[in-house]
Protein backbone atom coordinates (compact mmCIF):
# COMPACT_ATOMS: atom_id res chain seq x y z
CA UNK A 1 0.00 0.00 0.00
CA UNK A 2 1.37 3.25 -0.84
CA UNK A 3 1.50 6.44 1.44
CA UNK A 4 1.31 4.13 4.45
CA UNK A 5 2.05 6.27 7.30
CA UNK A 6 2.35 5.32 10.79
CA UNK A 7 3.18 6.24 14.14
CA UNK A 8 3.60 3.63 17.38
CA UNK A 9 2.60 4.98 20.88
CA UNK A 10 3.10 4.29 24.37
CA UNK A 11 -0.35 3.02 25.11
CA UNK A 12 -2.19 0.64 23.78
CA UNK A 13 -5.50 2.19 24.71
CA UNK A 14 -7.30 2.85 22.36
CA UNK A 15 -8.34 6.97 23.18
CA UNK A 16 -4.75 7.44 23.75
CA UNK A 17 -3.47 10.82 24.16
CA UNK A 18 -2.27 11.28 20.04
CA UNK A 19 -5.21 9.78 18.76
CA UNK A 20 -7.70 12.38 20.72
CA UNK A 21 -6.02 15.34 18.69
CA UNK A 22 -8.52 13.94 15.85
CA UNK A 23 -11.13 16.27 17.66
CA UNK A 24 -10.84 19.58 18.27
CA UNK A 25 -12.73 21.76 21.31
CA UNK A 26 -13.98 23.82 18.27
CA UNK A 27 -15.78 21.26 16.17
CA UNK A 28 -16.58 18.82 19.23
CA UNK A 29 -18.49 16.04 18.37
CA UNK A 30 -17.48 11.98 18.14
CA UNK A 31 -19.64 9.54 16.89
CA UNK A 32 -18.62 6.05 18.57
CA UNK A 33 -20.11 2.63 18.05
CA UNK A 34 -20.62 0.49 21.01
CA UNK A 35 -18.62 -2.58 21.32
CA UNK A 36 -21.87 -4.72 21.83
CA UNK A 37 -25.13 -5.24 20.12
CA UNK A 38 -27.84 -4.34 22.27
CA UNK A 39 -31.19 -5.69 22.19
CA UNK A 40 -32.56 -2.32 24.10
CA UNK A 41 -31.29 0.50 22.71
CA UNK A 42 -32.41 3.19 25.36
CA UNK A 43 -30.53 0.88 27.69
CA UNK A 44 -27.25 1.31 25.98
CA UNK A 45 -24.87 3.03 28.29
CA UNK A 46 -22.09 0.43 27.99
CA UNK A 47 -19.24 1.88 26.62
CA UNK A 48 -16.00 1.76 28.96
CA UNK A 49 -15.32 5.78 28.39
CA UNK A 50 -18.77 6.21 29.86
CA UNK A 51 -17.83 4.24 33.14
CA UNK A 52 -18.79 5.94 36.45
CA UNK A 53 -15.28 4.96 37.31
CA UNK A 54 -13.64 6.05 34.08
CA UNK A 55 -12.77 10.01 32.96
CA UNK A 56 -15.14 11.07 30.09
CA UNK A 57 -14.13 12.85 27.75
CA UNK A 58 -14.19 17.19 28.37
CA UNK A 59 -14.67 19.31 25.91
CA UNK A 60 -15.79 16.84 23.18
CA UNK A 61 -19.52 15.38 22.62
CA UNK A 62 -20.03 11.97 22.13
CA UNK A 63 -22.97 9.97 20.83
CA UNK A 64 -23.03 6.71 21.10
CA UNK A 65 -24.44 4.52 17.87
CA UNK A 66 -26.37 1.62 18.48
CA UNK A 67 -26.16 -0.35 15.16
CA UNK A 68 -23.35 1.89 13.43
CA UNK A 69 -24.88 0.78 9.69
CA UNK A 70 -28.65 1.75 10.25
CA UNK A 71 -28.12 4.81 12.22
CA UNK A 72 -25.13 6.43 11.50
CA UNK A 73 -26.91 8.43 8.11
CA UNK A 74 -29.62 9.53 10.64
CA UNK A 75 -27.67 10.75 13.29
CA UNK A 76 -25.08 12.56 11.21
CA UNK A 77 -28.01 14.75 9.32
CA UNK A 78 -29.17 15.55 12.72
CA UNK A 79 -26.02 16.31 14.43
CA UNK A 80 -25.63 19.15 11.24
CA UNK A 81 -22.15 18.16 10.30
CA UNK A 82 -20.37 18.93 14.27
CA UNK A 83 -19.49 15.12 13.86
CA UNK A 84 -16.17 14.95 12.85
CA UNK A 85 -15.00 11.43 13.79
CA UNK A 86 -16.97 7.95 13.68
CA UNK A 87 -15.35 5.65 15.38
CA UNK A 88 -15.86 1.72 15.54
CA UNK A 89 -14.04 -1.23 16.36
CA UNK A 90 -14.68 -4.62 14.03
CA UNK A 91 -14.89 -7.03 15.34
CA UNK A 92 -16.68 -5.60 18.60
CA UNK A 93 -15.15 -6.74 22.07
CA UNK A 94 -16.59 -9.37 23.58
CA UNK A 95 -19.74 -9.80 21.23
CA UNK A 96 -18.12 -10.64 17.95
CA UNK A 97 -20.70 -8.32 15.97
CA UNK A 98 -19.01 -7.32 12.27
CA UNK A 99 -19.27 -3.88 10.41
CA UNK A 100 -19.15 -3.38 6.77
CA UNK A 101 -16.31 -0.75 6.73
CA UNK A 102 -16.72 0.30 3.46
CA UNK A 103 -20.51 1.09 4.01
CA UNK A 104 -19.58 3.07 7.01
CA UNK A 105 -16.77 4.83 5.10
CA UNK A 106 -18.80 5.80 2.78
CA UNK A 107 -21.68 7.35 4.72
CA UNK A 108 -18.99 8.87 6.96
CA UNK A 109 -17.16 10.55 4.38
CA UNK A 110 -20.47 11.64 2.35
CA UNK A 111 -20.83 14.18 5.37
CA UNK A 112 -17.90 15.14 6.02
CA UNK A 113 -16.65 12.80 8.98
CA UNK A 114 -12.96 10.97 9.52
CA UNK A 115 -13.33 7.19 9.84
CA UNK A 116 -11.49 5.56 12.52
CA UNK A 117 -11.42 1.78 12.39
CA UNK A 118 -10.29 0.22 15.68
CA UNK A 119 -8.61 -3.33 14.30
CA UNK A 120 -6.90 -4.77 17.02
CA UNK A 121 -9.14 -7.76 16.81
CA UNK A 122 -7.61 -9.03 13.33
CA UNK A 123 -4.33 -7.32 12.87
CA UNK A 124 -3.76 -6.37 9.11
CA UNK A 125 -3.02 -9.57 8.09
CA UNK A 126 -6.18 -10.25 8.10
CA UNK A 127 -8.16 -7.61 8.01
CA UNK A 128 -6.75 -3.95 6.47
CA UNK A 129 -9.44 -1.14 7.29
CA UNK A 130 -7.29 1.52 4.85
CA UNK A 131 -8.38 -0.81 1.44
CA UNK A 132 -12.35 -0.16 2.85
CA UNK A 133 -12.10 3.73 3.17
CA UNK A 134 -10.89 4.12 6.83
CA UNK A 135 -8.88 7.25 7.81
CA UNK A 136 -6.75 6.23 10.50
CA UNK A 137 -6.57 3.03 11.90
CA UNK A 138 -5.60 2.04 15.41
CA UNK A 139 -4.37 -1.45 16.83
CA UNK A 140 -3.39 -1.93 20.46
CA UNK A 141 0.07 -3.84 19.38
CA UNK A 142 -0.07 -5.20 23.14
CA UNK A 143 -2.39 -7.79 21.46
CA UNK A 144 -2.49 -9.54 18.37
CA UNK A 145 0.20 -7.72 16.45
CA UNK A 146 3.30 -8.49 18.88
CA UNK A 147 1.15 -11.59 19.99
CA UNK A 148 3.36 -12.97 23.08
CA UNK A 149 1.94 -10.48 26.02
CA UNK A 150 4.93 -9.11 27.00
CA UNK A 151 4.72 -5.42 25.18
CA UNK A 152 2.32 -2.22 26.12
CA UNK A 153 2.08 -0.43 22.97
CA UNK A 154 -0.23 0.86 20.21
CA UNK A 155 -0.32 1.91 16.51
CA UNK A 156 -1.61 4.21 14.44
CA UNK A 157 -1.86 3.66 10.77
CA UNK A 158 -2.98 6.18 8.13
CA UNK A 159 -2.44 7.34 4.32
CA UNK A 160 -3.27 11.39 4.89
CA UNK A 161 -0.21 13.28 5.01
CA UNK A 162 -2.25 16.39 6.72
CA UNK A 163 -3.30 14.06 9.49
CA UNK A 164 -0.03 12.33 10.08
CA UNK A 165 2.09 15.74 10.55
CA UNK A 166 -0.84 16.45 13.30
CA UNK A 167 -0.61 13.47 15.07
CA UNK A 168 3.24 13.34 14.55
CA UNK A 169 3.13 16.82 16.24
CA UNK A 170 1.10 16.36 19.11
CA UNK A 171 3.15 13.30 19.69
CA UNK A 172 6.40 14.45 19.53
CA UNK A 173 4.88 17.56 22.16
CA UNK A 174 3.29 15.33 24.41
CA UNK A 175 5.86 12.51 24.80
CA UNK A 176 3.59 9.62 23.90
CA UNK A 177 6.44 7.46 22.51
CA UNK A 178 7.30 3.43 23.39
CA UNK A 179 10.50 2.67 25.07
CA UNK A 180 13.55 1.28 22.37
CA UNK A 181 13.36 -2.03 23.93
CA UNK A 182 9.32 -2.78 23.70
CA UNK A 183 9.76 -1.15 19.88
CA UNK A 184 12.56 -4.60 20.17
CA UNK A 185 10.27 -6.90 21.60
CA UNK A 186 6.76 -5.78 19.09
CA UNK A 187 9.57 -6.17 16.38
CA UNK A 188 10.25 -9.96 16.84
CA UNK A 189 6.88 -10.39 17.56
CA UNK A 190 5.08 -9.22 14.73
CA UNK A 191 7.86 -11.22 12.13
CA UNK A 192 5.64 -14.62 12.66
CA UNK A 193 2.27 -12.89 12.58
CA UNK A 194 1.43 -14.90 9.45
CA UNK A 195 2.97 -18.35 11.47
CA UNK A 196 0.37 -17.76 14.16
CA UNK A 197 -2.19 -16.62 11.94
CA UNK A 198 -3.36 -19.50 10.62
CA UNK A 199 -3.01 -22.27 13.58
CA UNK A 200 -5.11 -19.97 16.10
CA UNK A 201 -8.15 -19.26 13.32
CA UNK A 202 -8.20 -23.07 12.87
CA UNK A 203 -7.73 -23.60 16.45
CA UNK A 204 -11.09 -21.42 16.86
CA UNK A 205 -13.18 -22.64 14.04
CA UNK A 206 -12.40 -25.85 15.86
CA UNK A 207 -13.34 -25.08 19.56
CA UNK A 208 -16.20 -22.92 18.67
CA UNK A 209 -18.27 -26.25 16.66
CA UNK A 210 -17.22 -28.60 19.83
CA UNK A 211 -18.99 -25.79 22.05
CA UNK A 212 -21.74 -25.40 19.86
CA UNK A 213 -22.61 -29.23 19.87
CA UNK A 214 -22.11 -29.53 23.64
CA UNK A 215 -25.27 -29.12 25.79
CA UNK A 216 -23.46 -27.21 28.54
CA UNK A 217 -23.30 -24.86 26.07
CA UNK A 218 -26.33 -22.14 25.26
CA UNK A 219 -24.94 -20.41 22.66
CA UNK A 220 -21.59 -19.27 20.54
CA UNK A 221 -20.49 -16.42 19.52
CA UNK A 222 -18.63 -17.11 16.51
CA UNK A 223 -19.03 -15.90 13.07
CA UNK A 224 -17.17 -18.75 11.72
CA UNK A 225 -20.31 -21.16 12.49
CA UNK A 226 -22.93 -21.40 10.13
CA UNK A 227 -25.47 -20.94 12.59
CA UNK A 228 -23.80 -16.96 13.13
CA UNK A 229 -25.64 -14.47 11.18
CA UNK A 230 -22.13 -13.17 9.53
CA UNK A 231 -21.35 -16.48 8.92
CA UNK A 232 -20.28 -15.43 5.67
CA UNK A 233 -18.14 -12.72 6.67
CA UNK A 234 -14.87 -14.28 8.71
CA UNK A 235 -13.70 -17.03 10.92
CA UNK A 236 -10.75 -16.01 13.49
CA UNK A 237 -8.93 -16.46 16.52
CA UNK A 238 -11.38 -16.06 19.18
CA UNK A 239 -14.70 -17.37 20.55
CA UNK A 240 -17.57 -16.28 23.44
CA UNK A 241 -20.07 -18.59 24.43
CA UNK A 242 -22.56 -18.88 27.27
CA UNK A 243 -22.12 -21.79 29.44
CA UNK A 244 -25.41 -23.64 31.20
CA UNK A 245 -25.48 -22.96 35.23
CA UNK A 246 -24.91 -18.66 34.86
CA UNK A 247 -22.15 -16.56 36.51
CA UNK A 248 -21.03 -19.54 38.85
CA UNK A 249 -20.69 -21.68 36.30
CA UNK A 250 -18.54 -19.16 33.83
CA UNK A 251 -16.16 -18.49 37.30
CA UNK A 252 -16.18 -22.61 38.12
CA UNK A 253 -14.85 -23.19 33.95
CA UNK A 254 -12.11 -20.83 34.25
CA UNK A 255 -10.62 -22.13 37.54
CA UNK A 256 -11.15 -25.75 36.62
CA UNK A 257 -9.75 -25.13 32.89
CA UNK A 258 -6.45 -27.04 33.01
CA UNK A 259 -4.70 -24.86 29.78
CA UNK A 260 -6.83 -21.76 29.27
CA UNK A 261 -5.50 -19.09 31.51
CA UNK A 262 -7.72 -16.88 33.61
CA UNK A 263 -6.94 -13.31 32.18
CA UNK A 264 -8.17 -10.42 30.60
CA UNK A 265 -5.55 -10.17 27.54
CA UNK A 266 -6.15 -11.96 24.16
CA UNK A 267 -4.75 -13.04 20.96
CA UNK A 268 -1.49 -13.88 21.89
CA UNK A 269 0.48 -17.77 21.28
CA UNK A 270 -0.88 -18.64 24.61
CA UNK A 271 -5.05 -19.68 25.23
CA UNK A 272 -6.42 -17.03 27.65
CA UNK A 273 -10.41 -17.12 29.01
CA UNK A 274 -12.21 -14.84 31.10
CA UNK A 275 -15.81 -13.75 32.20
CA UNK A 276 -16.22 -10.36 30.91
CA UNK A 277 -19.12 -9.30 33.11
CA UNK A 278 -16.85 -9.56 36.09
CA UNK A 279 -13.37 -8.67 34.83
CA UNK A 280 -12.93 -6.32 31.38
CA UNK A 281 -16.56 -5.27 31.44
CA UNK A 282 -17.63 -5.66 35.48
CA UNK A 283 -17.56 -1.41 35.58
CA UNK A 284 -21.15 -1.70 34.07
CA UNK A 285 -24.55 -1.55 35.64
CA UNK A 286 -25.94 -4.64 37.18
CA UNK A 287 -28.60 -4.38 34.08
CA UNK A 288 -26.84 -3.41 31.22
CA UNK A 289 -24.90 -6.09 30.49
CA UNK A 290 -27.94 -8.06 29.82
CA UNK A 291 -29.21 -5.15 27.85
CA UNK A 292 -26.00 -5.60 25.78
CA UNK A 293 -25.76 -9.57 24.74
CA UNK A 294 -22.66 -9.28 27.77
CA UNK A 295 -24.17 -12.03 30.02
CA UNK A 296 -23.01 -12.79 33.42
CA UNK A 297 -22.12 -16.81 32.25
CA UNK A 298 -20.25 -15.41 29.00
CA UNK A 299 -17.28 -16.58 28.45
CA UNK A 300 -14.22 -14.93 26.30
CA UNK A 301 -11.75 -17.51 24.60
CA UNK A 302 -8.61 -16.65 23.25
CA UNK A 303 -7.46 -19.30 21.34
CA UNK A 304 -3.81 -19.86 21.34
CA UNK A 305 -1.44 -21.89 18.66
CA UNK A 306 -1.01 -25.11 20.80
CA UNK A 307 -2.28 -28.56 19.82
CA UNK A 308 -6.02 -28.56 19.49
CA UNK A 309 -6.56 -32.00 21.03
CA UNK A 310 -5.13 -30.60 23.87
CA UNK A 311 -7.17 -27.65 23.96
CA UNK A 312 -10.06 -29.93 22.85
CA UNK A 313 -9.67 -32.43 26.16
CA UNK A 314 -9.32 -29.40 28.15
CA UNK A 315 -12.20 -27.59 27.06
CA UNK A 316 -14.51 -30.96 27.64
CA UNK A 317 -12.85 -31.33 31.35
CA UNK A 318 -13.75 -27.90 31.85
CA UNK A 319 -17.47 -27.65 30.73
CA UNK A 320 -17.63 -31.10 32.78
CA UNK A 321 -16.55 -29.24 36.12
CA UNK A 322 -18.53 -26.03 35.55
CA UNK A 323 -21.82 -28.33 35.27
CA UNK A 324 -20.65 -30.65 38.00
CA UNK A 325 -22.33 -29.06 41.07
CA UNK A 326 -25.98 -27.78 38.40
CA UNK A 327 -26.39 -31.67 37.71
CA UNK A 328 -25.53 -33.08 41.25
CA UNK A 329 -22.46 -34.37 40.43
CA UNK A 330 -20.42 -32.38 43.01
C-alpha cells in the first residue's frame, strides 16, 4: 500500500493521548459505536469511556451509535455536520458483531466525517481497514500484532499526510512514545504474525463447533459457524459462548480449565479465558450487560497456537466441572 504512514505509541489504549487530537474543542463532536449489540437500545450506556469509574471525555460530545450501519446516516443529518469522527471497532469486544467498513466509510465521508477503524481484533493480516475507506486506523500492538503479552504499545496507521504531521506533532509535544526495547520486543513479535495466523483461526473454528454441539453450552459467539448471522463474513482467533449454570458456572470453567488461563488479555500464542461481566466489562450496571448480549455466564476464549486436542480435552474437562455441582455431580 502506498503512502502508508504510521506512528507507534506508548499506550495501547485505544483513546490514547495522540489519537484524541482527531477532535478539536472547536468542532466537538465523536460519533462512537458500542462494542456490543444491544437488544434495548435506550438501555445502551455500555461503553467503557462512559464508566462511572472512568474520565469522560471534556470538551468533546459523544454519541453513542447503536447499530453503526442503520443509524449512523440519521444521526449525522441531525447532528448538522459537528461530527467529525466515527469511530468503531470490528470485530466488537466481547460480542463478535461485524461492520461493513466500506458502508460506514462511505456514509462517513459523504458528510464530512474521519473514519477511525479500531482493528486490534484481526491485525492487518487479516483484516486492512485503509483498502475499505478508513482514515486512520488504530491497533493496540499489546495484542495480536506483537502476539506474546509481554509489550504495552499501540499503533496508528494512516495514508493522509495532513493528518499524520498532526498526530506526529502532538506526539512528539506530548511525549507519547514506546520505550527502544518494547519497539525490540513488538519487532520480533510481529515477524511470525502470518505463522500464528493461521493455527489460532483453525484452532477457533475448531473449539467454537465442539462448544456449539455440547449441551453445557447455550450459545456461541462465533461468526465462523454457520449458525452466526455473519457467517459469511470471517472465521478467526477467538470465541464467546454462554455456558449452562450462569455466573457460577462461567467463574467454576475458568478455575477448573487445566490450559486456558484466567486473564483479561487476548490473541497472543498462549489460550487465555475470562468472564467479561466480572473482569474487562464488570464497571457496568448490574442491568446493562444483559441489555447488551454481555451475560453474566459469557465466556471470552482466546485461542492460542497449541495442539487442538489438547485444547479440545481441556475444554470438555472444563465444561464437565462447571456443570458438575448444576447436575448433582459435586
Amino acid at each position: 500500500m502506498t503512502g502508508l504512514e504510521l506512528l507507534a505509541v506508548r499506550s495501547g489504549l485505544p483513546r490514547d493521548a495522540t489519537t484524541g487530537a482527531l477532535v478539536e474543542p472547536e468542532n466537538p463532536h465523536l460519533a462512537l459505536n458500542e462494542a456490543t449489540k444491544p437488544r434495548h437500545p435506550e438501555a445502551h450506556i455500555s461503553i467503557r469511556a462512559q464508566q462511572p469509574q472512568r474520565r469522560k471525555p471534556r470538551l468533546i460530545a459523544v454519541t453513542l451509535v447503536n447499530d453503526i450501519q442503520t443509524e449512523m446516516a440519521n444521526i449525522l443529518d441531525n447532528c448538522e455536520n459537528t461530527v467529525k469522527v466515527v469511530w468503531i471497532e470490528t470485530p466488537s469486544n466481547p460480542t463478535l458483531w461485524l461492520a461493513d467498513i466500506q458502508a460506514v466509510a462511505d456514509i462517513a465521508h459523504e458528510r464530512g466525517s474521519l473514519l477511525v477503524v479500531d482493528n486490534t481484533f484481526l491485525s492487518p493480516y487479516i483484516q486492512n481497514p485503509l483498502r475499505y475507506g478508513a482514515d486512520v486506523v488504530l491497533h493496540s500492538v499489546t495484542k495480536y500484532i506483537n502476539g506474546y503479552s509481554d509489550v504495552l504499545m499501540g499503533a496508528i496507521a494512516l495514508q493522509d499526510p495532513t493528518i499524520y504531521k498532526n498526530l506526529a506533532f502532538i506526539q512528539n509535544a506530548a511525549g507519547s512514545v514506546p520505550g527502544p526495547f518494547d519497539c525490540w520486543l513488538a519487532h520480533r513479535g510481529v515477524k511470525p504474525l502470518h505463522l500464528r495466523s493461521l493455527p489460532a483461526s483453525q484452532n477457533a473454528s475448531t473449539i467454537a463447533q465442539i462448544l456449539a454441539a455440547s449441551p453445557h453450552v447455550l450459545a456461541v459467539n462465533h461468526p465462523g459457524l454457520s449458525t452466526h448471522p455473519q457467517s459469511s463474513w470471517w472465521a478467526w482467533w477467538r470465541d464467546d459462548f454462554l455456558i449452562r449454570g450462569g455466573s457460577e458456572a462461567a467463574r467454576r470453567f475458568c478455575e477448573s480449565s487445566r490450559l486456558f488461563t484466567l486473564a483479561e488479555s487476548l490473541s497472543g500464542v498462549e489460550r487465555l479465558c475470562e468472564v467479561p461481566a466480572a473482569m474487562t466489562h464488570c464497571g457496568m450496571a448490574k442491568e446493562v450487560p444483559e441489555e447488551s448480549d454481555i451475560y453474566e455466564n459469557l465466556i471470552r476464549l482466546s485461542v492460542g497456537v497449541e495442539d487442538v486436542e489438547d485444547l479440545k480435552v481441556d475444554l470438555v474437562w472444563g465444561l464437565e466441572e462447571a456443570v458438575a455441582i448444576e447436575l448433582g455431580r459435586s
